[in-house]
Protein backbone atom coordinates (compact mmCIF):
# COMPACT_ATOMS: atom_id res chain seq x y z
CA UNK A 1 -34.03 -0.21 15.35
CA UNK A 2 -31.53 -2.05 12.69
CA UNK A 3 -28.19 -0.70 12.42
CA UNK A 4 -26.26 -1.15 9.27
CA UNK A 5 -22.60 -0.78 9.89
CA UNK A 6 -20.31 0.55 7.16
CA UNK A 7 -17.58 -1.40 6.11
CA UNK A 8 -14.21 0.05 5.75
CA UNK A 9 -12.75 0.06 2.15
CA UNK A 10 -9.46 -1.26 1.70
CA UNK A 11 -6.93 0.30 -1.21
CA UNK A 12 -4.50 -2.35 -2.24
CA UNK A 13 -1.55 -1.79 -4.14
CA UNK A 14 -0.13 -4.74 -5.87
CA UNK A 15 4.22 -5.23 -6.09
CA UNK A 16 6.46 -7.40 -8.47
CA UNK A 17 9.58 -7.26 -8.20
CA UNK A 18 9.80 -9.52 -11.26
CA UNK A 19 6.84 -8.54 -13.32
CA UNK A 20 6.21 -5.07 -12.00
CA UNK A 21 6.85 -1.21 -13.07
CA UNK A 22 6.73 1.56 -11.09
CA UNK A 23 5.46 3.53 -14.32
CA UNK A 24 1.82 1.24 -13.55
CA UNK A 25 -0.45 2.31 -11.64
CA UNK A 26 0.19 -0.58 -8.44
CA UNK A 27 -3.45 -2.72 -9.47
CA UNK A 28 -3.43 -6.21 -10.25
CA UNK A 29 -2.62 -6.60 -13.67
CA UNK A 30 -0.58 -3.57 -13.61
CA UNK A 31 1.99 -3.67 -10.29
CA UNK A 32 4.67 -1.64 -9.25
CA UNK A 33 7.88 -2.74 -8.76
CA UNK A 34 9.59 -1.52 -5.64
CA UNK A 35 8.72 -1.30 -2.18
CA UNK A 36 9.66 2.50 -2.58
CA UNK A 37 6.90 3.50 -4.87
CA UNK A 38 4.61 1.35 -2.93
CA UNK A 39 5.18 3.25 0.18
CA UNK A 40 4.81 6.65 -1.93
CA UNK A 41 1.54 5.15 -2.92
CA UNK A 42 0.46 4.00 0.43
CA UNK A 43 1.51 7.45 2.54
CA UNK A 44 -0.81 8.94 -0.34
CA UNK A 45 -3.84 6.91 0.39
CA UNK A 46 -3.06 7.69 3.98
CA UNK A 47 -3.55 11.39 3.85
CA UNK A 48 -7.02 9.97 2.55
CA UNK A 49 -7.87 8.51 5.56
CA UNK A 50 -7.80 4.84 4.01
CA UNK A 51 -6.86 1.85 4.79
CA UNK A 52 -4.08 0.66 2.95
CA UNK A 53 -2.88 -3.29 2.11
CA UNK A 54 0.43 -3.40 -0.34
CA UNK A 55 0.86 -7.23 -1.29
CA UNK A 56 4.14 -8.06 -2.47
CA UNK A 57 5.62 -10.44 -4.44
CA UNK A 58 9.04 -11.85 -5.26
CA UNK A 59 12.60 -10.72 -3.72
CA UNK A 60 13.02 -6.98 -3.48
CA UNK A 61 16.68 -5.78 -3.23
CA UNK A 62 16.87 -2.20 -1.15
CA UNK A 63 20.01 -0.40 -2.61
CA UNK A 64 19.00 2.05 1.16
CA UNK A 65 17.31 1.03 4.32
CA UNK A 66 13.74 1.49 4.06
CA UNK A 67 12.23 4.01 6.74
CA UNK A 68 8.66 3.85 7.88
CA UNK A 69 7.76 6.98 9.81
CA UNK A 70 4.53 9.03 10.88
CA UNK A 71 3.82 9.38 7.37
CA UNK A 72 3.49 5.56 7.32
CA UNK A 73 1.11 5.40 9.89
CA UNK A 74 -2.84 4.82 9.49
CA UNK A 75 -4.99 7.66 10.87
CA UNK A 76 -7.39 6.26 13.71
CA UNK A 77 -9.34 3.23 13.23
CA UNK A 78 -7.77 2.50 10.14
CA UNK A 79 -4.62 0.49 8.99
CA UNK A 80 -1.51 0.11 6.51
CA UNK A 81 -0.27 -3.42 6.14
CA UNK A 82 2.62 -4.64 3.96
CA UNK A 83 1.85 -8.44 3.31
């Protein structure tokens, strides 16, 4: 009997805080630019059940501390990492 396992799609969302702006849509060529929308985007994809990677790039000034809470958190078996 072969088995093919299903690998788990990863959503990325992509932060500048040089180049970015939180009117784009967080891809690649388009990146936000705050860690804030980023972790809008990412508790969004979590009530999706997927698994969520945010890279970020540059030096972000928070004008608040930044709170992570249940609404951060993956559901089971999946993940939300902030690289």
């Amino acid at each position: 009997m072969l088995r093919v396992l299903k690998k788990n799609k990863v959503e990325s969302i992509y932060v500048s805080a040089q180049n970015g702006n939180d009117e784009n849509n967080g891809t690649i060529n388009a990146p936000l630019q705050t860690i804030e929308k980023a972790q809008s985007y990412a508790r969004e994809m979590v009530k999706r059940d997927a698994n969520v990677e945010v890279f970020l790039e540059g030096e972000f000034e928070l004008d608040k501390t930044l709170i992570f809470n249940e609404e951060d958190s993956a559901q089971s078996g999946k993940s939300v990492v902030y690289n």
